[in-house]
N, C-alpha and C. Protein backbone atom coordinates (compact mmCIF):
# COMPACT_ATOMS: atom_id res chain seq x y z
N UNK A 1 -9.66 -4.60 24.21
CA UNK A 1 -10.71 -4.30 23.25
C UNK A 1 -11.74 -3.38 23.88
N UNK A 2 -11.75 -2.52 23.20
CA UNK A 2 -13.55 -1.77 23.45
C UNK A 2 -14.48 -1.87 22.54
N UNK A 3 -15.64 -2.39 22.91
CA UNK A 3 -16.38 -2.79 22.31
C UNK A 3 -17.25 -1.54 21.54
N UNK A 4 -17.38 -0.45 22.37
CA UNK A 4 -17.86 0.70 21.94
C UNK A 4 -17.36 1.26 21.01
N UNK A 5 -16.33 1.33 20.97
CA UNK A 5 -14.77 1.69 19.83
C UNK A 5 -15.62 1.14 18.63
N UNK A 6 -15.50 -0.64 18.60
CA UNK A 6 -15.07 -1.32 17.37
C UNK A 6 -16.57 -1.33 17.08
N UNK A 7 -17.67 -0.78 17.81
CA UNK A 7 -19.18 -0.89 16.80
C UNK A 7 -19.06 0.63 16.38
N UNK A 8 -18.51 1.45 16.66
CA UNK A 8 -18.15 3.04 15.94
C UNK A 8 -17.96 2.85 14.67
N UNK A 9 -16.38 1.82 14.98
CA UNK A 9 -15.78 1.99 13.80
C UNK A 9 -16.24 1.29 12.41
N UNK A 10 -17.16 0.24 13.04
CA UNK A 10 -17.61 -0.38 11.94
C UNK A 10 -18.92 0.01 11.73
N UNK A 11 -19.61 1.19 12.08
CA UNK A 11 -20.66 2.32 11.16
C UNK A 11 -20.47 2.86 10.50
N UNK A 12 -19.02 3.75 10.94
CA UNK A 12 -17.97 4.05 9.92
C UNK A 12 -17.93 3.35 8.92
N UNK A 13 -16.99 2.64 9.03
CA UNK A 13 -16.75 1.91 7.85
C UNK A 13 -17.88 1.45 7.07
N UNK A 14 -19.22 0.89 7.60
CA UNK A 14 -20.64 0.80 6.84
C UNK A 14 -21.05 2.01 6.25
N UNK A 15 -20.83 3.27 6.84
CA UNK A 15 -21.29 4.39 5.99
C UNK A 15 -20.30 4.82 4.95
N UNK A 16 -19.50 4.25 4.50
CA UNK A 16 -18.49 4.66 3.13
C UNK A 16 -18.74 3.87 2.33
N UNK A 17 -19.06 4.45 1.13
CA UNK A 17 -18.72 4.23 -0.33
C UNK A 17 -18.63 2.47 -0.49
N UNK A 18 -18.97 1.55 -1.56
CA UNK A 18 -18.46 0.79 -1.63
C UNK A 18 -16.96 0.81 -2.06
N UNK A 19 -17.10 2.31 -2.76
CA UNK A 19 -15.61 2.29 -3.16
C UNK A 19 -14.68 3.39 -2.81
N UNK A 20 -13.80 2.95 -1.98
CA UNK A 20 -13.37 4.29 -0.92
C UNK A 20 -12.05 4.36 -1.11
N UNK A 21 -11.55 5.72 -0.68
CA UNK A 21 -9.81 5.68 -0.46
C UNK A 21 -9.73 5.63 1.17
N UNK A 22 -9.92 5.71 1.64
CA UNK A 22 -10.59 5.56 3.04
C UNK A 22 -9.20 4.93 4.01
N UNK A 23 -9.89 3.43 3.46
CA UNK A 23 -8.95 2.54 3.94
C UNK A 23 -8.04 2.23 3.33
N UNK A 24 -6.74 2.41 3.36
CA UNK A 24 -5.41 2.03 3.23
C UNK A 24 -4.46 1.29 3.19
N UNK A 25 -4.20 0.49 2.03
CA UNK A 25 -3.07 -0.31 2.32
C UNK A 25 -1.57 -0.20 2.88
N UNK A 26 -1.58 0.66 3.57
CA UNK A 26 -0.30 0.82 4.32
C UNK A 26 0.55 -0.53 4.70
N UNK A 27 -0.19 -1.71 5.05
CA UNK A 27 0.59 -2.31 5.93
C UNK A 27 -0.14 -3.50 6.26
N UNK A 28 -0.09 -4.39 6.68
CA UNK A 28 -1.20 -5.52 6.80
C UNK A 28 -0.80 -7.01 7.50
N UNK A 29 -0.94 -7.72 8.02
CA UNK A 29 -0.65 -9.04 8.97
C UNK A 29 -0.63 -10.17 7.45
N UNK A 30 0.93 -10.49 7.22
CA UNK A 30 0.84 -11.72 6.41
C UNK A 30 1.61 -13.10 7.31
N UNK A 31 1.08 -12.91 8.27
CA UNK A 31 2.44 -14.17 9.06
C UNK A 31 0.88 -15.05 8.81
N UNK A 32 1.41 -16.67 8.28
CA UNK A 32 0.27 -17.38 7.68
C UNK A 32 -0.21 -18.07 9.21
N UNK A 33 0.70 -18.02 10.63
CA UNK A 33 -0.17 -18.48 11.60
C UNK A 33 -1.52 -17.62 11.98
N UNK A 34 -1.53 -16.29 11.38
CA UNK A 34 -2.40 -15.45 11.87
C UNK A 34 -3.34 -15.21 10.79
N UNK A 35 -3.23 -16.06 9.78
CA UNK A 35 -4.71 -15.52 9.16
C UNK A 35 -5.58 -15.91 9.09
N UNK A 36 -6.71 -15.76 9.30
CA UNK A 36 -8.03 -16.29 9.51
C UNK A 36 -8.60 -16.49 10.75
N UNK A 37 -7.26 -16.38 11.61
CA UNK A 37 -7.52 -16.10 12.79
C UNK A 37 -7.53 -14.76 13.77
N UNK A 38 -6.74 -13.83 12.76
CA UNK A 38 -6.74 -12.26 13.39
C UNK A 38 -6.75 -11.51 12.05
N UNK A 39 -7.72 -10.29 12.35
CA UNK A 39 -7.71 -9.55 11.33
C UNK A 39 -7.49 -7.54 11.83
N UNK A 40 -6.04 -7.36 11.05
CA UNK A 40 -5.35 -6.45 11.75
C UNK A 40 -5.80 -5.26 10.87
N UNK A 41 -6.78 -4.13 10.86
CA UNK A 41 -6.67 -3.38 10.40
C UNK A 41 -5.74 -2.17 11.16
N UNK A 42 -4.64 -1.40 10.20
CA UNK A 42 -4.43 -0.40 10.45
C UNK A 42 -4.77 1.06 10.10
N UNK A 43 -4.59 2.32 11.21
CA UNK A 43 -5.21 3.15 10.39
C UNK A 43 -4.11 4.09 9.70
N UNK A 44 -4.59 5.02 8.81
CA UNK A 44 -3.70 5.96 8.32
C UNK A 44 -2.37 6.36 9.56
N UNK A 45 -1.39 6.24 8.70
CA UNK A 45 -0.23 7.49 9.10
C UNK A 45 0.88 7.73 8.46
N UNK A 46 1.62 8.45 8.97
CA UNK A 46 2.50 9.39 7.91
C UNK A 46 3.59 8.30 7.83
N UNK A 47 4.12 8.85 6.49
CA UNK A 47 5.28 8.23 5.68
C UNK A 47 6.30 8.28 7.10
N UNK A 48 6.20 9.20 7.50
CA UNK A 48 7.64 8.88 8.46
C UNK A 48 7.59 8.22 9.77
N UNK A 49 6.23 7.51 9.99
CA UNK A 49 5.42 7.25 11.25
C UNK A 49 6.25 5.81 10.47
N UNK A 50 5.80 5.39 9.41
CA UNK A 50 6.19 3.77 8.89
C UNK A 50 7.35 3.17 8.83
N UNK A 51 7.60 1.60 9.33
CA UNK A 51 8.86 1.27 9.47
C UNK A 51 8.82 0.64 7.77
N UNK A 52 10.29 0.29 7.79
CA UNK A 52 10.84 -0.24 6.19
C UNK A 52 9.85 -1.06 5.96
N UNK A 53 9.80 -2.29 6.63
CA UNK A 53 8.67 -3.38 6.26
C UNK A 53 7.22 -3.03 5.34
N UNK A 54 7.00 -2.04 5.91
CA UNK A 54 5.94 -1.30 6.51
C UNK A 54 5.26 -0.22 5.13
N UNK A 55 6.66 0.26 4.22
CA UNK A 55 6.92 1.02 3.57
C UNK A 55 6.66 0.50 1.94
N UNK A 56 7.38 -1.00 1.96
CA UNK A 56 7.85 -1.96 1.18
C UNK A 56 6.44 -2.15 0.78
N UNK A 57 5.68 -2.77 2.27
CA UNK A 57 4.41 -3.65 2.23
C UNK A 57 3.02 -2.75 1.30
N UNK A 58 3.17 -1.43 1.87
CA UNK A 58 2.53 -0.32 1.06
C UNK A 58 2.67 -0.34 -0.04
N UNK A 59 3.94 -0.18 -0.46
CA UNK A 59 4.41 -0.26 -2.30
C UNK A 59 3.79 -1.36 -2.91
N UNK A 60 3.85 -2.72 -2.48
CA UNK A 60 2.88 -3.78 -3.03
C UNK A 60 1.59 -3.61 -2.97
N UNK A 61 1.10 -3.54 -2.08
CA UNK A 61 -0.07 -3.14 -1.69
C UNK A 61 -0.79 -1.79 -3.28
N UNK A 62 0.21 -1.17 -2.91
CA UNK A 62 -0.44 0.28 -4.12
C UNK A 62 -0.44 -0.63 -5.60
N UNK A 63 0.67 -1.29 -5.73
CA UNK A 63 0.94 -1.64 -6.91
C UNK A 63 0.22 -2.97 -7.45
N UNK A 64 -0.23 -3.48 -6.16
CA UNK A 64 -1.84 -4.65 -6.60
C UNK A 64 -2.94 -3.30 -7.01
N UNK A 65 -2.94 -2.78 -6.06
CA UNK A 65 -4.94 -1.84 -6.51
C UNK A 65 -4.53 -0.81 -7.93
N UNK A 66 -3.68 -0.82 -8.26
CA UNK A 66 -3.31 0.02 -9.51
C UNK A 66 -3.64 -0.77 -10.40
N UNK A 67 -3.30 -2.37 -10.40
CA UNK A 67 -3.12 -3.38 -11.36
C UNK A 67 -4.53 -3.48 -11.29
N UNK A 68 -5.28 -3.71 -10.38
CA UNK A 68 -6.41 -3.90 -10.27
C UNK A 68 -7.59 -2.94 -10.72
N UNK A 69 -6.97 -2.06 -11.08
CA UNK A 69 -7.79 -0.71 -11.72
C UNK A 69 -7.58 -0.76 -12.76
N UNK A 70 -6.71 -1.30 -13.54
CA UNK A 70 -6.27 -1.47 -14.92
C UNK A 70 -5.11 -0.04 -15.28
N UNK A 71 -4.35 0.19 -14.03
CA UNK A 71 -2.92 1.00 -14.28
C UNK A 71 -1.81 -0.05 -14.00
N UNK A 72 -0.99 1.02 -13.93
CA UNK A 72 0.61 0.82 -13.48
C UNK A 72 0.92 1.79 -12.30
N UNK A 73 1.60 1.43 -11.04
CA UNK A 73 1.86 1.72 -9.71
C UNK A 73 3.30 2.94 -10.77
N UNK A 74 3.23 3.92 -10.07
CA UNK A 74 4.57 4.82 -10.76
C UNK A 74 5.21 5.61 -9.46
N UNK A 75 6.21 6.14 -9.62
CA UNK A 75 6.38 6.79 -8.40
C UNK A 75 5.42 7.99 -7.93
N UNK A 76 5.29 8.71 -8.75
CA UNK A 76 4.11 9.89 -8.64
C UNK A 76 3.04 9.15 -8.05
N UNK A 77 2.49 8.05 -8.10
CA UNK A 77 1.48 7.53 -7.51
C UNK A 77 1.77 7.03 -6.35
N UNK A 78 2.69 6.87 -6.23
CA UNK A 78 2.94 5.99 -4.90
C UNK A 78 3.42 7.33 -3.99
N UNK A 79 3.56 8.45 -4.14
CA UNK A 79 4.07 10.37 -3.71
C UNK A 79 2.82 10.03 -3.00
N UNK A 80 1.87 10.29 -4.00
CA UNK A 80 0.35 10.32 -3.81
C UNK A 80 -0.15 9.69 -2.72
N UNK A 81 0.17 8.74 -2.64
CA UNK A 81 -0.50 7.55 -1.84
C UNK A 81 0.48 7.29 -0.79
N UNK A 82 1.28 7.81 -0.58
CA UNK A 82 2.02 7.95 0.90
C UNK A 82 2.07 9.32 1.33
N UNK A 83 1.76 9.77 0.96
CA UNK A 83 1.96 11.13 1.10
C UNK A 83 3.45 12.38 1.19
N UNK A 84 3.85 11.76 0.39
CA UNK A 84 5.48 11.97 0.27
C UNK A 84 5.28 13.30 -1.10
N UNK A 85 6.07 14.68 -0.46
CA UNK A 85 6.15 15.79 -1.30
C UNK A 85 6.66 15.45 -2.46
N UNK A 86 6.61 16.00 -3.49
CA UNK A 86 7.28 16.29 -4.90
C UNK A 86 8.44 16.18 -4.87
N UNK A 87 9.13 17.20 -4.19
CA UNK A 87 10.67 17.29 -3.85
C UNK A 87 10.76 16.32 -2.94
N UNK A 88 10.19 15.15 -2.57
CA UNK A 88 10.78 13.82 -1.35
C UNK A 88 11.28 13.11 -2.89
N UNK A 89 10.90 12.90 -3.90
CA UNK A 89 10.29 11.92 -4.52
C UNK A 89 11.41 10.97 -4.62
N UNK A 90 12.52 11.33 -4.15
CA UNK A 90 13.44 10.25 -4.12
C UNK A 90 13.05 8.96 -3.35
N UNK A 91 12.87 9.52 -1.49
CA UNK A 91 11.72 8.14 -0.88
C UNK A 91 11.09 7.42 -1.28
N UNK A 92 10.36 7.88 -2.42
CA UNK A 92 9.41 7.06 -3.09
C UNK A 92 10.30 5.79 -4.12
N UNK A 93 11.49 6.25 -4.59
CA UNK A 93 12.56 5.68 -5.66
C UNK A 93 13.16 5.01 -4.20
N UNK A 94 13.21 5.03 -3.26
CA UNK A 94 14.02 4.16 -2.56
C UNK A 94 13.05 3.42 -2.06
N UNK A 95 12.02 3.41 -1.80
CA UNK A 95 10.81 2.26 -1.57
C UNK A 95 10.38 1.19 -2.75
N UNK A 96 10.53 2.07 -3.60
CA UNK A 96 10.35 0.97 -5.04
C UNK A 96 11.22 0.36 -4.88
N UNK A 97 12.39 0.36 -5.15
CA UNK A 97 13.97 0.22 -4.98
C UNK A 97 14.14 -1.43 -3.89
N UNK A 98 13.34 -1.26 -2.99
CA UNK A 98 13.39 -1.88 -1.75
C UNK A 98 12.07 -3.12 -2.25
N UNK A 99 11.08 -2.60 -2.68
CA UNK A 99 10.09 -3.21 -2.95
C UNK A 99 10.49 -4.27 -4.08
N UNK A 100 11.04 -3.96 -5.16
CA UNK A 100 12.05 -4.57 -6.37
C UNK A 100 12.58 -5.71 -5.79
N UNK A 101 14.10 -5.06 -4.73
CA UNK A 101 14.76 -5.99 -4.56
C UNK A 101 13.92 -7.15 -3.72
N UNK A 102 12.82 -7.23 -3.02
CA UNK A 102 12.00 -8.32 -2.18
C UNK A 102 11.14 -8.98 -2.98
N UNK A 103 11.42 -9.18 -4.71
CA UNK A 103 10.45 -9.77 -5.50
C UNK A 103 8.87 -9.59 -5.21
N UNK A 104 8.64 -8.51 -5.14
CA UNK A 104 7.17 -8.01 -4.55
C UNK A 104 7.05 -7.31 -5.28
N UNK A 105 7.56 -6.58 -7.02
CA UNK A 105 7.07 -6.05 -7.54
C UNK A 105 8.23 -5.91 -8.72
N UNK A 106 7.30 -5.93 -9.76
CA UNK A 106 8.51 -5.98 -11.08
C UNK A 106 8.66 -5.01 -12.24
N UNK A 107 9.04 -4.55 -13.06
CA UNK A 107 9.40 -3.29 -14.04
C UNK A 107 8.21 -3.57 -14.88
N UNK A 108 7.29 -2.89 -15.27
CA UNK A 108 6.00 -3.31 -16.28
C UNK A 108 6.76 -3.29 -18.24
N UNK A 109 7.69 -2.58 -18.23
CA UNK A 109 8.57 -3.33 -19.66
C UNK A 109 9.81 -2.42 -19.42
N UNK A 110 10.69 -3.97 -19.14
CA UNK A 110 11.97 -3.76 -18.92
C UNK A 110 12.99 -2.60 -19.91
N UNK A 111 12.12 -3.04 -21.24
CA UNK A 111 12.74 -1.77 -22.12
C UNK A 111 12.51 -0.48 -21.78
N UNK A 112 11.32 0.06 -21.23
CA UNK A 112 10.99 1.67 -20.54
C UNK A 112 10.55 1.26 -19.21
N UNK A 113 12.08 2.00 -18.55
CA UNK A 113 11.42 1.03 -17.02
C UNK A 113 10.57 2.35 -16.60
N UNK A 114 10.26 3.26 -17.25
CA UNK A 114 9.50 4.63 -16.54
C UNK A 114 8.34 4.19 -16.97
N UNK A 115 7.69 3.30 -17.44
CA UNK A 115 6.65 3.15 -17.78
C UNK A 115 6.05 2.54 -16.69
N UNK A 116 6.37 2.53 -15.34
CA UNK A 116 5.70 1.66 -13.90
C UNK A 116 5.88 0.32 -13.81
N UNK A 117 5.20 -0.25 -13.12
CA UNK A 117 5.66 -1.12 -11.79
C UNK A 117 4.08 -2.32 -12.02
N UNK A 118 4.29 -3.69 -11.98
CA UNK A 118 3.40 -4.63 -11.58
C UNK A 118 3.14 -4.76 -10.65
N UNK A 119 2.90 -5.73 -9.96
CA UNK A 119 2.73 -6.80 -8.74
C UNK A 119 3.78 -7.99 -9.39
N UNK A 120 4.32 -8.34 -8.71
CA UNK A 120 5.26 -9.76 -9.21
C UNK A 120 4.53 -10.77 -10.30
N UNK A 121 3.57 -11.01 -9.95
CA UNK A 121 2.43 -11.74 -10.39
C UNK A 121 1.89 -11.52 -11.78
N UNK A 122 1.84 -10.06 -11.59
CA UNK A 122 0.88 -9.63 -12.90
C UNK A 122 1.18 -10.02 -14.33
């Protein structure tokens, strides 16, 4: 730990927005021995820096704060928010894809599945 580091980073983080894109759900510590007892922020990085887990965990992640905004998580949004080109956009269909099959996120009406993506929950 550096202590100098982590009072930087948290001026930083005090000088943004209450409401920021800032910080990122990329990825996040759900093993239940570790919560409340470690708190893992990660920072930005590229789609190809991220392992599968990693990828999956993002897609939920996007597809709670979408729900939570009062949208639907779509692939174009999730391009967006990983930073994955136009022409990738298949990556993005194989992360959903992946995200789907781990019950972490479900078709928002099965009759138009282009119409986006829940949270399992929602």
């Amino acid at each position: 730990m550096n202590p100098a580091r982590d009072i930087a980073l948290i001026d930083q983080l005090l000088a943004q927005p209450a409401e920021t894109a800032w910080l990122e759900f990329k990825g996040s510590n759900t093993d239940p021995e570790m919560i409340g007892t470690q708190a893992v922020l990660y920072g930005p990085r590229s789609f190809a820096e991220m392992t599968q887990d990693e990828r999956v965990r993002a897609c939920y992640f996007h597809a709670v704060l979408k729900f939570l905004s009062g949208d639907k998580m779509k692939n174009a949004s999730l391009c967006a928010r990983l930073g994955i080109a136009a022409k990738n956009a298949a990556q993005a269909s194989a992360v959903i894809s992946k995200t789907l099959d781990a019950g972490l996120i479900r078709v928002a009406d099965p009759e138009h599945p282009r119409a986006g993506y829940l949270p399992h929950w929602a």
